[in-house]
Protein backbone atom coordinates (compact mmCIF):
# COMPACT_ATOMS: atom_id res chain seq x y z
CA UNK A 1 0.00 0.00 0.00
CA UNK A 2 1.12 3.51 -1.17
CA UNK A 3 0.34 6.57 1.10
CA UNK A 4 0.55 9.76 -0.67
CA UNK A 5 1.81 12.63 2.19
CA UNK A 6 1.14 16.23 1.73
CA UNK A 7 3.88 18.77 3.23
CA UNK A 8 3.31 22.64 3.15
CA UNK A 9 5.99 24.05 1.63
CA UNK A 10 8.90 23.20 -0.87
CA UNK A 11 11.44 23.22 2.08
CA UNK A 12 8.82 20.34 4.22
CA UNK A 13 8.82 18.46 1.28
CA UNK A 14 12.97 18.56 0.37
CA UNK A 15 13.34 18.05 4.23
CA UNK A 16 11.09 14.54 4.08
CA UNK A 17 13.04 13.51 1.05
CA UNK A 18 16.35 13.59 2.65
CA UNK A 19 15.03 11.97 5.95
CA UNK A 20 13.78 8.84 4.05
CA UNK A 21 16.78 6.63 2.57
CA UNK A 22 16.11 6.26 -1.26
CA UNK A 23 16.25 2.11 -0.73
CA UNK A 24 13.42 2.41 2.01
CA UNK A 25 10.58 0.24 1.09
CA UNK A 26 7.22 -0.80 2.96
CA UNK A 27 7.51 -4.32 4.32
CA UNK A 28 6.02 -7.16 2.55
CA UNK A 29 4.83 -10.51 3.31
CA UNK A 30 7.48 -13.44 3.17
CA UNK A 31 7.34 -15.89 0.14
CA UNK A 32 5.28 -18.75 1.30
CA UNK A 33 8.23 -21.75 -0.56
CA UNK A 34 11.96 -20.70 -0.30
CA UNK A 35 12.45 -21.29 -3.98
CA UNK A 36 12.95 -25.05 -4.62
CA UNK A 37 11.39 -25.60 -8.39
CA UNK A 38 10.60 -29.13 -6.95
CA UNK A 39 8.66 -27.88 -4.37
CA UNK A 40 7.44 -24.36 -4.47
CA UNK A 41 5.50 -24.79 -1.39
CA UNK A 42 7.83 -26.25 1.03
CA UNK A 43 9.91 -24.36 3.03
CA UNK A 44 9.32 -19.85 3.61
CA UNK A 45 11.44 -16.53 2.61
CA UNK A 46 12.00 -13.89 4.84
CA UNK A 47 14.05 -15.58 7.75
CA UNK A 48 16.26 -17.98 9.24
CA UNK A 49 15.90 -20.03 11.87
CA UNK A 50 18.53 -20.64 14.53
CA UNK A 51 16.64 -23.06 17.47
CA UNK A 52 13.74 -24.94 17.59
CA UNK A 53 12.39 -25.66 20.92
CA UNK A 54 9.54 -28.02 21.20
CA UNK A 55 7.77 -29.23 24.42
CA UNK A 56 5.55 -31.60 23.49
CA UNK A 57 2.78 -34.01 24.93
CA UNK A 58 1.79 -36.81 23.34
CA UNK A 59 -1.10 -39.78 24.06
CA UNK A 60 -0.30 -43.02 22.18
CA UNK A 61 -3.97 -44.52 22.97
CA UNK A 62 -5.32 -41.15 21.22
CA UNK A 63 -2.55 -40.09 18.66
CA UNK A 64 -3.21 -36.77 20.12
CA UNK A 65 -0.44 -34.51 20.38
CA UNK A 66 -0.26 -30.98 22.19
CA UNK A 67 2.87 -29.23 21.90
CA UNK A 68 4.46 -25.23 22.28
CA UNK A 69 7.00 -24.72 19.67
CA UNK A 70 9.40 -21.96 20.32
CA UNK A 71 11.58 -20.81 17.37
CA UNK A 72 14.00 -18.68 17.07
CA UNK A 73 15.05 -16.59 14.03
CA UNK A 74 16.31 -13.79 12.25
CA UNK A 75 14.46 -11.36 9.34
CA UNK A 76 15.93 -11.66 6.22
CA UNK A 77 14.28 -8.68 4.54
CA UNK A 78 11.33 -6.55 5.84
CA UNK A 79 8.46 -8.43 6.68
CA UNK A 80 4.59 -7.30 7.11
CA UNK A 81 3.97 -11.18 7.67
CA UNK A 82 5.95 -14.92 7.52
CA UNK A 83 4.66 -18.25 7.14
CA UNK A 84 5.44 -21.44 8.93
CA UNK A 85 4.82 -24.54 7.35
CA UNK A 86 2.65 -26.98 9.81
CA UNK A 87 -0.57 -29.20 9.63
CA UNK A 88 -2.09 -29.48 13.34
CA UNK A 89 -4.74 -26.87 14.76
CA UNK A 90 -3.14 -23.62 16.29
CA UNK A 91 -4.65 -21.95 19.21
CA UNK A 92 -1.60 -19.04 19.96
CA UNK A 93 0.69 -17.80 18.30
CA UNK A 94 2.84 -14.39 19.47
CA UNK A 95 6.01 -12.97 18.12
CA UNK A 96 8.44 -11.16 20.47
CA UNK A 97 5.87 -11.50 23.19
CA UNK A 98 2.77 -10.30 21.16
CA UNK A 99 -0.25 -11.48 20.34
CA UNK A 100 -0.24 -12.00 16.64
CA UNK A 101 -2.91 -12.81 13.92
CA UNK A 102 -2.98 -16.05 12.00
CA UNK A 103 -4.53 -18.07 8.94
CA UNK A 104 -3.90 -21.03 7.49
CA UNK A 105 -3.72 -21.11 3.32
CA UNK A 106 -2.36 -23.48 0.71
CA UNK A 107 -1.89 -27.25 1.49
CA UNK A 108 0.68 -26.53 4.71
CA UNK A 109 0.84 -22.43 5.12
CA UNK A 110 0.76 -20.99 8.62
CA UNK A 111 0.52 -17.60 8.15
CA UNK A 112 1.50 -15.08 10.68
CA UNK A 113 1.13 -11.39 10.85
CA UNK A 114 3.19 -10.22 13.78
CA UNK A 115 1.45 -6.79 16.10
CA UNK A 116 4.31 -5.13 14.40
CA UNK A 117 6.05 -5.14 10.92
CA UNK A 118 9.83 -6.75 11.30
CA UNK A 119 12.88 -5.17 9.79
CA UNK A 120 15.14 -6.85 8.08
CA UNK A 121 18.08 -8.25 10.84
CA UNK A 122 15.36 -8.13 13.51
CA UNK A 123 15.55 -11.27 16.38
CA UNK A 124 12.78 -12.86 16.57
CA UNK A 125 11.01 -15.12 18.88
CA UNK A 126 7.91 -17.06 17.70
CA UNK A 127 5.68 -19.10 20.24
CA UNK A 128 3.20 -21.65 18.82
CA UNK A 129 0.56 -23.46 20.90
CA UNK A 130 -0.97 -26.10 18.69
CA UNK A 131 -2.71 -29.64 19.44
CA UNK A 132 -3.93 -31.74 17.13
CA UNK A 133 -4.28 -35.62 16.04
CA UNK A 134 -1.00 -35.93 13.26
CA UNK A 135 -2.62 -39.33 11.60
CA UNK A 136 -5.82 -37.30 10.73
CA UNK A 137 -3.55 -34.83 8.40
CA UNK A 138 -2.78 -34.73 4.81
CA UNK A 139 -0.87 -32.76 2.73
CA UNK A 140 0.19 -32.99 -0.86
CA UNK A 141 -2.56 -36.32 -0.58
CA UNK A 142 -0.20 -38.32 1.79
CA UNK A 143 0.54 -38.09 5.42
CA UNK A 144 4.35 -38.21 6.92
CA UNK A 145 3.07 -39.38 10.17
CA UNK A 146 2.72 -43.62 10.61
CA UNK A 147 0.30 -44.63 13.38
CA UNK A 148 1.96 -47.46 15.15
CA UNK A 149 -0.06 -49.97 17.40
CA UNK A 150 1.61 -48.48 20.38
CA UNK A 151 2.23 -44.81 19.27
CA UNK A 152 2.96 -42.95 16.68
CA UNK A 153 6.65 -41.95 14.22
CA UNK A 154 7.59 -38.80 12.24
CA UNK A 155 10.05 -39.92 9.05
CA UNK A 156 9.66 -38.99 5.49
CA UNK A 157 11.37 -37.75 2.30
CA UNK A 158 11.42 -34.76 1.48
CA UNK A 159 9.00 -33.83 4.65
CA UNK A 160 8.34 -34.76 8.09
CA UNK A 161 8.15 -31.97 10.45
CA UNK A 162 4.73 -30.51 9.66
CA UNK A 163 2.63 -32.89 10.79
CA UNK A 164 4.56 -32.39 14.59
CA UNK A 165 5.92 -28.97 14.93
CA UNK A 166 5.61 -25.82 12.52
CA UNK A 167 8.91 -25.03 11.19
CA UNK A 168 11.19 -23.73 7.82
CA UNK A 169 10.33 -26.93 5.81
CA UNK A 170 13.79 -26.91 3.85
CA UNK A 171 17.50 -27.88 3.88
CA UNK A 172 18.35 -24.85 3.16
CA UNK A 173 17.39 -24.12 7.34
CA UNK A 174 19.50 -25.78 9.32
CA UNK A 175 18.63 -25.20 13.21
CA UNK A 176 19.26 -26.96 16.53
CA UNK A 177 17.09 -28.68 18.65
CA UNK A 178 15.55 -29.50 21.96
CA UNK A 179 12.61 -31.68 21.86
CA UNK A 180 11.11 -32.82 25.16
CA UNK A 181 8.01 -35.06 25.18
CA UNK A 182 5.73 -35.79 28.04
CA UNK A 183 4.46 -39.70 27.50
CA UNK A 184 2.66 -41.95 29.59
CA UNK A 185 5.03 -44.55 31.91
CA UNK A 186 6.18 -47.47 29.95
CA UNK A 187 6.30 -45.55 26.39
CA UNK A 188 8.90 -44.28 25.38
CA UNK A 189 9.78 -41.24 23.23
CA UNK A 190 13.01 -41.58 20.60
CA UNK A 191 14.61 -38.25 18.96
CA UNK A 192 17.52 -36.95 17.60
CA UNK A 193 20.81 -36.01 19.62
CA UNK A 194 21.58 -37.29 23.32
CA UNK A 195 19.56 -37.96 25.74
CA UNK A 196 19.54 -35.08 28.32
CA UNK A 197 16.89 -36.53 30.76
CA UNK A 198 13.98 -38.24 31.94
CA UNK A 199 11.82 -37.81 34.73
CA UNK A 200 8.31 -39.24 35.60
CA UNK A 201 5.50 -37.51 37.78
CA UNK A 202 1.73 -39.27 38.00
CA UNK A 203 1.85 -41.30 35.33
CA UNK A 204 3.54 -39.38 32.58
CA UNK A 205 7.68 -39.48 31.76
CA UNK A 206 9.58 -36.94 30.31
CA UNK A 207 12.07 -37.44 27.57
CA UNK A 208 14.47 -34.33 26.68
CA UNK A 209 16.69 -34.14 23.79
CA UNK A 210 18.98 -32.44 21.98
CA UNK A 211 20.63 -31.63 18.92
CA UNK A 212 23.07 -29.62 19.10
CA UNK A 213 24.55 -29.05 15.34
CA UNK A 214 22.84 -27.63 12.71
CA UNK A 215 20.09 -30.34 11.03
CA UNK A 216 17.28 -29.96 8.43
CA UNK A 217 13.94 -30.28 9.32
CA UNK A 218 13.10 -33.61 7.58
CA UNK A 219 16.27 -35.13 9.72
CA UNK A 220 14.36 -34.19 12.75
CA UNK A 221 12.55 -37.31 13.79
CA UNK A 222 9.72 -38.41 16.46
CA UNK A 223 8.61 -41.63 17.76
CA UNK A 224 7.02 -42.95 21.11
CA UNK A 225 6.01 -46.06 21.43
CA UNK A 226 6.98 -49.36 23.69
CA UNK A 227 10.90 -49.60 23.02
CA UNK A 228 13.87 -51.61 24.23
CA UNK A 229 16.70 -48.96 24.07
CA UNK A 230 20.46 -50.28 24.65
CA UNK A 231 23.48 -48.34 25.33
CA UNK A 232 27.09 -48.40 24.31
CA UNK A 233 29.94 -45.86 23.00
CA UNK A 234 32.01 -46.58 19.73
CA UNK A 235 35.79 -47.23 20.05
CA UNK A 236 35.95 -43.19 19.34
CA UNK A 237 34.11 -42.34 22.47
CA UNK A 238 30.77 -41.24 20.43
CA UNK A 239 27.70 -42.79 22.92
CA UNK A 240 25.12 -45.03 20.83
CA UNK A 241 21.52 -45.13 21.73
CA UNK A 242 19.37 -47.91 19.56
CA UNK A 243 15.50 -48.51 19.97
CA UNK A 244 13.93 -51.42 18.86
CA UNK A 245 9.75 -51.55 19.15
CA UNK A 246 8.90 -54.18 21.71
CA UNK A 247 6.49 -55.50 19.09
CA UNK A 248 8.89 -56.34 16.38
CA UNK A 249 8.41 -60.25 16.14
CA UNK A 250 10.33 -62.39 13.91
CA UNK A 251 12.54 -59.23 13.10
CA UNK A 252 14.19 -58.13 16.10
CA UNK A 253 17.01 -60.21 15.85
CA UNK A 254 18.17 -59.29 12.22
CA UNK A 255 17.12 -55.79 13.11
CA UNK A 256 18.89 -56.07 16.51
CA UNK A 257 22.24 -57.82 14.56
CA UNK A 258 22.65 -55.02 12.01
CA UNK A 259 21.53 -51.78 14.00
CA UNK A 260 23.99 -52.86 16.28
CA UNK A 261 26.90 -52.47 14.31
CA UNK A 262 26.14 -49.43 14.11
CA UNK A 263 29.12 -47.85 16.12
CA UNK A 264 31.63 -50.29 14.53
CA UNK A 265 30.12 -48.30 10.59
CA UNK A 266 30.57 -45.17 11.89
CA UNK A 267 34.09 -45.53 13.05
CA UNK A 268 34.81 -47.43 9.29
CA UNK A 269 32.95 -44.28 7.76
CA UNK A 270 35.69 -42.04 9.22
CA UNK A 271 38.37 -43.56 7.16
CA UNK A 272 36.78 -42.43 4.14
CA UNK A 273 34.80 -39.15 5.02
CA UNK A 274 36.71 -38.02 7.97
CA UNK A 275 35.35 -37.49 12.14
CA UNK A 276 31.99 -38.44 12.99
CA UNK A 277 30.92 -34.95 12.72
CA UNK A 278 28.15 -35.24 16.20
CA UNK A 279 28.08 -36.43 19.42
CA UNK A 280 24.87 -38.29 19.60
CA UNK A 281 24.90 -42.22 17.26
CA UNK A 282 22.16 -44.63 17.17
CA UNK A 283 19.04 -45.96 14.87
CA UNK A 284 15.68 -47.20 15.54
CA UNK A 285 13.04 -49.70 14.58
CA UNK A 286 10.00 -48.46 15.45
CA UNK A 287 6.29 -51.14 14.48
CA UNK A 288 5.72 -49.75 11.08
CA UNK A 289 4.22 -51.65 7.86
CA UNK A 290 6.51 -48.97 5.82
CA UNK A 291 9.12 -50.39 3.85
CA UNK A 292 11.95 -47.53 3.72
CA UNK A 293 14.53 -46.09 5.92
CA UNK A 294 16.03 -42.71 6.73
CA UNK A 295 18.97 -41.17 7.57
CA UNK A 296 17.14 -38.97 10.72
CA UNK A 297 20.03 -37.27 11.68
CA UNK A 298 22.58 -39.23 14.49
CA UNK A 299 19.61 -41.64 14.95
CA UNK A 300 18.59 -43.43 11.45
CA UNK A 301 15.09 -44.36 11.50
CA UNK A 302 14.81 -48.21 10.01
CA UNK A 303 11.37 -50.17 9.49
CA UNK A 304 11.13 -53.56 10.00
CA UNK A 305 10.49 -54.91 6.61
CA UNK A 306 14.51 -54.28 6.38
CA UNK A 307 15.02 -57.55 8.25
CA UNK A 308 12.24 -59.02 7.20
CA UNK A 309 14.94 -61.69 5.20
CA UNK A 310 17.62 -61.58 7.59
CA UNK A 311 20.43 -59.08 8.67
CA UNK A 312 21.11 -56.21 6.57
CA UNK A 313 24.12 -54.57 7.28
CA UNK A 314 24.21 -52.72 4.03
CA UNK A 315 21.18 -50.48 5.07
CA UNK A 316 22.77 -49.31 8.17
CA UNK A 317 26.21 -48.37 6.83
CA UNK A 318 23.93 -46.54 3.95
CA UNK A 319 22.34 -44.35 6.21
CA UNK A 320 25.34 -43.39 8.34
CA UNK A 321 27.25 -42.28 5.17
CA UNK A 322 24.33 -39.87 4.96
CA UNK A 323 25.07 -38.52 8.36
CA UNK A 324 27.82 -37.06 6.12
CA UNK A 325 26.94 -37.13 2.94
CA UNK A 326 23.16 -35.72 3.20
CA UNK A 327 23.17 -34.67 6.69
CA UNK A 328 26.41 -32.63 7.29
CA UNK A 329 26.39 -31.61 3.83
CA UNK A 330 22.63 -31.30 2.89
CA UNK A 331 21.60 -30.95 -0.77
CA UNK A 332 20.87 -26.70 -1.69
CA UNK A 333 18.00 -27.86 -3.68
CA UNK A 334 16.09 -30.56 -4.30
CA UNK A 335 17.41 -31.93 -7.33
CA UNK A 336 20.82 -32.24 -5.97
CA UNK A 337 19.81 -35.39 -4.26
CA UNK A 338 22.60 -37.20 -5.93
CA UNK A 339 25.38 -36.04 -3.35
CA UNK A 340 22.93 -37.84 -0.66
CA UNK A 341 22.16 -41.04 -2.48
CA UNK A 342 25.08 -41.22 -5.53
CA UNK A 343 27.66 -41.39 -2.29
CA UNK A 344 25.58 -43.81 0.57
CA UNK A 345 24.83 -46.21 -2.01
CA UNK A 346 28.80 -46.20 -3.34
CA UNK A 347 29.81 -46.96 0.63
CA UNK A 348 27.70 -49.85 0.88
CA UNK A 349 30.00 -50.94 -2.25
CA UNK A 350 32.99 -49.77 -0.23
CA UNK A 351 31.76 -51.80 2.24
CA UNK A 352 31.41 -54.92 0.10
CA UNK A 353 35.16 -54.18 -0.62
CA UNK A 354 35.61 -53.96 3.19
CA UNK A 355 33.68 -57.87 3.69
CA UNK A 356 35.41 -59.12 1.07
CA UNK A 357 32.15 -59.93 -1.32
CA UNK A 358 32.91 -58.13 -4.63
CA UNK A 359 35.24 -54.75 -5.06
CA UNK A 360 33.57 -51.21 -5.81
CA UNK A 361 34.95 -51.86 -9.41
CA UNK A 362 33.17 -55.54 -10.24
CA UNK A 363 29.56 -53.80 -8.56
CA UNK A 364 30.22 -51.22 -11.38
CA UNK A 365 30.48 -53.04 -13.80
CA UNK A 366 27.98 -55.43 -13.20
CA UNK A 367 25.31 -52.57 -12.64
CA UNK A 368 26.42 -51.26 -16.26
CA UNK A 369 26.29 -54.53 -17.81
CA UNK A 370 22.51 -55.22 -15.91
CA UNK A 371 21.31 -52.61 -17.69
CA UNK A 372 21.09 -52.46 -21.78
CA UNK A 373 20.53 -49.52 -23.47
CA UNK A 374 17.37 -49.43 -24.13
CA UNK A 375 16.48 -49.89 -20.03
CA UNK A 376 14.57 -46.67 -19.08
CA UNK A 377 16.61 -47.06 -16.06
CA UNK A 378 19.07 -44.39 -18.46
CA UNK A 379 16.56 -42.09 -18.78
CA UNK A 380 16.36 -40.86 -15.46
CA UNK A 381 19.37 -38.03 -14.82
CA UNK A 382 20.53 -38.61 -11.43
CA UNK A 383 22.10 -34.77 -11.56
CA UNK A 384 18.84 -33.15 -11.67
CA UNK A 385 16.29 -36.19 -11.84
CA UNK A 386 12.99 -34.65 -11.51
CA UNK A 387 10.87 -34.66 -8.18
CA UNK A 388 9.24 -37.65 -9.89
CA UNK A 389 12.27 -39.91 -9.82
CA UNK A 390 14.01 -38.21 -6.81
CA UNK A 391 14.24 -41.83 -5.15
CA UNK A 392 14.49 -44.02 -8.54
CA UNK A 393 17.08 -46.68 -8.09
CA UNK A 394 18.85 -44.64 -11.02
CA UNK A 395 19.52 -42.10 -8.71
CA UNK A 396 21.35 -44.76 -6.61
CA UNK A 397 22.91 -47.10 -9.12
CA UNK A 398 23.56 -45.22 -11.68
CA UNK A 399 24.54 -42.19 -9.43
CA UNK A 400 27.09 -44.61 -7.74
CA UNK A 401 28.31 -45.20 -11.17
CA UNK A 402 29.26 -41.68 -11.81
CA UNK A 403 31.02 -42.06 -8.09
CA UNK A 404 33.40 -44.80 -9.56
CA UNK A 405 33.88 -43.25 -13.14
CA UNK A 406 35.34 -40.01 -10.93
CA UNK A 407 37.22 -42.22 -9.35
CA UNK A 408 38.97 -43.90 -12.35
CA UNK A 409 39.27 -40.39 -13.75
CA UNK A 410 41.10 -38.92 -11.20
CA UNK A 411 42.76 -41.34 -9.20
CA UNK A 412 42.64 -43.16 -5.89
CA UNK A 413 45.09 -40.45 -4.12
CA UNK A 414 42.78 -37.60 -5.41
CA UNK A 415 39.13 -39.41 -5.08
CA UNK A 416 39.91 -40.31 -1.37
CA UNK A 417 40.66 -37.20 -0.91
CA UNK A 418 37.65 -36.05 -2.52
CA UNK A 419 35.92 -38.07 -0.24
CA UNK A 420 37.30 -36.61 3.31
CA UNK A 421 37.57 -33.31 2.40
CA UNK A 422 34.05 -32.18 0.72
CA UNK A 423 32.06 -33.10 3.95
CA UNK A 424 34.81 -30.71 5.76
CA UNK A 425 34.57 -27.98 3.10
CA UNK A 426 30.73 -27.28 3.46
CA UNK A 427 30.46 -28.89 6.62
CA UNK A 428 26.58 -27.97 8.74
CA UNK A 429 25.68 -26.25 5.09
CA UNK A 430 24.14 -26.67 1.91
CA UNK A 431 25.95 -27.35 -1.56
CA UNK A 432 24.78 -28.13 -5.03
CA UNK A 433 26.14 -30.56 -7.58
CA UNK A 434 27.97 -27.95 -9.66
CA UNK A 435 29.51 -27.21 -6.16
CA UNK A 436 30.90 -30.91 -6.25
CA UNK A 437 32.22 -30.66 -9.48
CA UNK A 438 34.36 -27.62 -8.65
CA UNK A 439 35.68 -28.96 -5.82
CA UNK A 440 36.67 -32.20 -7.35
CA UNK A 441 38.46 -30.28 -10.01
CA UNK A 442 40.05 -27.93 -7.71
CA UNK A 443 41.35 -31.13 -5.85
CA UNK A 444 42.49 -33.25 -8.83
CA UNK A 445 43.60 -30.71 -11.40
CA UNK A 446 41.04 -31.73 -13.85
CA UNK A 447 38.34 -30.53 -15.75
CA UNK A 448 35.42 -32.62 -15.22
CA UNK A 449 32.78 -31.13 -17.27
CA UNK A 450 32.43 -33.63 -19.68
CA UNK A 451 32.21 -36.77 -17.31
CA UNK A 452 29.34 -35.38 -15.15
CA UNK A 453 27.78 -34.41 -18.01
CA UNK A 454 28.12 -37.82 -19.61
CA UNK A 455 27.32 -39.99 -16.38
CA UNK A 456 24.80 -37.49 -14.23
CA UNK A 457 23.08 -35.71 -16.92
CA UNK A 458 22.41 -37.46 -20.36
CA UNK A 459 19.40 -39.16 -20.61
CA UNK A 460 20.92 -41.65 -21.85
CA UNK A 461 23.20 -44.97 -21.42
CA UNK A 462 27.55 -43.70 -21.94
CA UNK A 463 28.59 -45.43 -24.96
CA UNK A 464 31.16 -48.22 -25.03
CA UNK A 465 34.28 -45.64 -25.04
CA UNK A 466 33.07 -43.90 -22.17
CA UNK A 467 32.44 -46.65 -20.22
CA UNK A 468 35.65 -48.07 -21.17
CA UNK A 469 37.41 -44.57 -20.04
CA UNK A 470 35.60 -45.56 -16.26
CA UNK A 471 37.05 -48.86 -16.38
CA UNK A 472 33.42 -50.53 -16.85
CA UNK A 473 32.82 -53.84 -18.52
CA UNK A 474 30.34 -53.31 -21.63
CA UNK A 475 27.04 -55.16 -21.53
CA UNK A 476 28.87 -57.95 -24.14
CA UNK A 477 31.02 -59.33 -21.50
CA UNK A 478 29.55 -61.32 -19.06
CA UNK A 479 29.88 -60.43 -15.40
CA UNK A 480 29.82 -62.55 -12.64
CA UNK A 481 27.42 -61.18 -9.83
CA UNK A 482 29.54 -59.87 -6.60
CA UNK A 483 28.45 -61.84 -3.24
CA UNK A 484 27.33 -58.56 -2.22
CA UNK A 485 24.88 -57.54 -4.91
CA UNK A 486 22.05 -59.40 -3.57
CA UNK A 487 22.27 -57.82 -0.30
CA UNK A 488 22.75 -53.99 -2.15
CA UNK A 489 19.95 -54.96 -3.92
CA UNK A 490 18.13 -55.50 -1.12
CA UNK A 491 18.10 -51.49 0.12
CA UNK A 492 17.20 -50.59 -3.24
CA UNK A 493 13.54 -49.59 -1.75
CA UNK A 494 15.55 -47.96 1.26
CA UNK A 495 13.80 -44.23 0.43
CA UNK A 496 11.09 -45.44 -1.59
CA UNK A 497 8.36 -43.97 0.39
């Protein structure tokens, strides 16, 4: 809105023009999406979020969940108003103290208009009472939140956190967190970071956690329920907390025997992507009938139909190279999902190297010879894929692909390098794939153009000279199947949500 003001005099009217800066501008609302062409609705402009604090209660028999979110941020421009993105019924919301307005719009949009405009560099603390039932809520026609028989679980791709606490729905705002969660006695409630407490008073325990490094929202993870949580520390001094749902049946021993390697992964990870980069390690299997996993950040969230056939190592040391590679450094957009998934599917090759059941190389080459070209499976461009073939398996094998023709191209000495000293570079931020392709040619000396173009970015299968220049086997040549391929294989649903 324009307000035209009317000054006596040519000397009022000079005076007012040199006592408003030329740049000044009314405030505006924020942009309800930060700008991800995937999803223009997730995630808000105008701010950034430092601290999420969320005191939550939550009744298992009920899936009703009450909860005060208290965020803390700072303006990014001038705002008249912000949105939050969240799905449960709001009853108070105030900003620095005040009472503000609010309205809901859109499929997720909480908007807000504070008592006050907010300048640009302005601290600001946002208080959100809200209750609601999470299983009753949809957005985008699917819900985020899985009803358990004894409670409830927060985990999805590329959203979670609306359906529990309003928030910056994006990678691109990393904030800490303390999440404490009233519950009744005998349930349990699992998050992210350590464990700072619990106490019980008539009939409800409190759980308090915390994260203390930077995480996305869709790495921050809920889920109460009956649980059996063990305790240990890996050999670097990092303390482990697992959960496994009381309910689990014929899995909980397969689920038991591979989540519970899962300090012995983490300190193998280091070799190849440098320190552990938090001080908080675990996973846990909650009673879901989903079929996926997630790397939740420091505490992977795994569902039982992982171990439905047995142990399944490879799924665990997948999502702790995304505590790195996905977590640490998070994707700065959407369609860079191939730095998450291109690199934790290419250490569960490592890995096979590591057991002994087929080398990083012979995987290669067997994926490129599985796959003729005429296999729409070389259609999908794990460099920029599409949001609908963010989680094809051509994101994973064929993105691991592209991890091993780098390799070839530049070397061991370089690659491992590579390896270790990305996740440092941009470490608790956001990078894009054209950000890994400058850095691996800053490190080796080469210019790389032309192989992630070839291997990330043609719809199409690399012809017999490039795949010979990566050291793969053409389809002609039979390959025999590594030991380990059946049990890769067997993660390839691991995000298919």
């Amino acid at each position: 809105m324009h307000r035209r003001i009317i000054v006596p005099g040519a000397l009022g009217a000079a005076s007012l023009m040199l006592a408003i800066p030329a740049s000044a501008a009314a405030p505006s609302p924020g942009a309800p999406g930060i700008g991800d062409p995937y999803y223009p609705a997730y995630g808000n402009g105008g701010y950034d979020v430092s601290h999420y604090d969320l005191r939550l209660k939550y009744q298992p028999a009920t899936d009703r969940l009450e909860g005060t979110a208290t965020i803390l941020a700072r303006t990014t421009e001038d705002l008249s108003r912000f949105n939050l993105d969240f799905l449960l019924d709001v009853g108070e919301v105030r900003v620095n103290g005040a009472e503000a307005s609010f309205t809901t719009s859109g499929e997720q949009e909480l908007e807000i208009t504070p008592a006050k405009p907010l300048a640009k560099g302005t601290a600001v603390t946002v208080v959100v009472r809200y209750s609601g039932v999470p299983s009753s809520k949809e957005a985008f026609g699917f819900t985020s939140w899985h009803r358990t028989p004894d409670g409830g679980v927060a985990a999805n791709e590329p959203e979670a956190a609306a359906w529990w606490f309003p928030g910056n729905d994006h990678p691109r705002d990393k904030a800490t967190y303390d999440v404490s969660v009233q519950v009744p006695d005998g349930t349990q409630a699992i998050s992210n970071g350590t464990l700072q407490s619990t106490s019980s008073r008539i009939g409800w325990t409190r759980w308090n956690w915390r994260s203390d490094k930077p995480q996305a929202t869709y790495l921050a993870t809920l889920a109460v329920g009956r649980f059996d949580l063990t305790t240990g520390t890996t050999e670097s001094g990092i303390p482990v907390v697992n959960a496994y749902s009381k309910d689990l049946g014929a899995d909980d021993g397969a689920a038991r025997a591979s989540v519970e390697r899962t300090g012995e992964i983490a300190d193998w990870l280091t070799g190849y992507f440098g320190p552990y980069p938090y001080n908080a390690l675990g996973g846990y299997v909650p009673n879901t009938d989903t079929g996926y996993a997630l790397e939740t950040q420091t505490r992977p969230f795994y569902s039982p139909r992982q171990f439905a056939n047995g142990s399944n190592v490879s799924v665990v040391v997948h999502e702790l190279a995304h505590q790195w590679y996905g977590d640490l450094v998070s994707v700065r957009g959407w369609k860079d999902i191939w730095i998450n998934e291109g690199f934790a599917r290419y250490a569960q090759w490592l890995w096979s190297e590591h057991e002994g059941e087929g080398t990083a190389q012979e995987l290669a080459d067997y994926t490129y010879a599985s796959h003729p070209a005429d296999d729409p499976f070389w259609t999908v461009r794990p460099g920029d894929p599409g949001p609908e073939n963010q989680f094809d398996l051509a994101v994973y094998d064929r993105g691991a692909l592209a991890v091993q023709a780098l390799r070839n191209e530049i070397g061991d000495e370089d690659f491992f390098a590579v390896l270790k000293g990305w996740p440092a570079r941009y470490a608790h931020g956001n990078a894009s794939v054209t950000d890994f392709q400058r850095y691996a040619e800053e490190v080796s000396g080469k210019p790389l153009t032309a192989l992630f173009d070839t291997w990330l970015f043609q719809p199409s299968r690399p012809d017999a000279p490039a795949a010979r220049a990566a050291s793969l086997a053409p389809a002609s040549d039979p390959q025999a199947q590594p030991r380990s391929w059946r049990k890769s294989a067997a993660t390839n649903d691991v995000h298919g949500h």
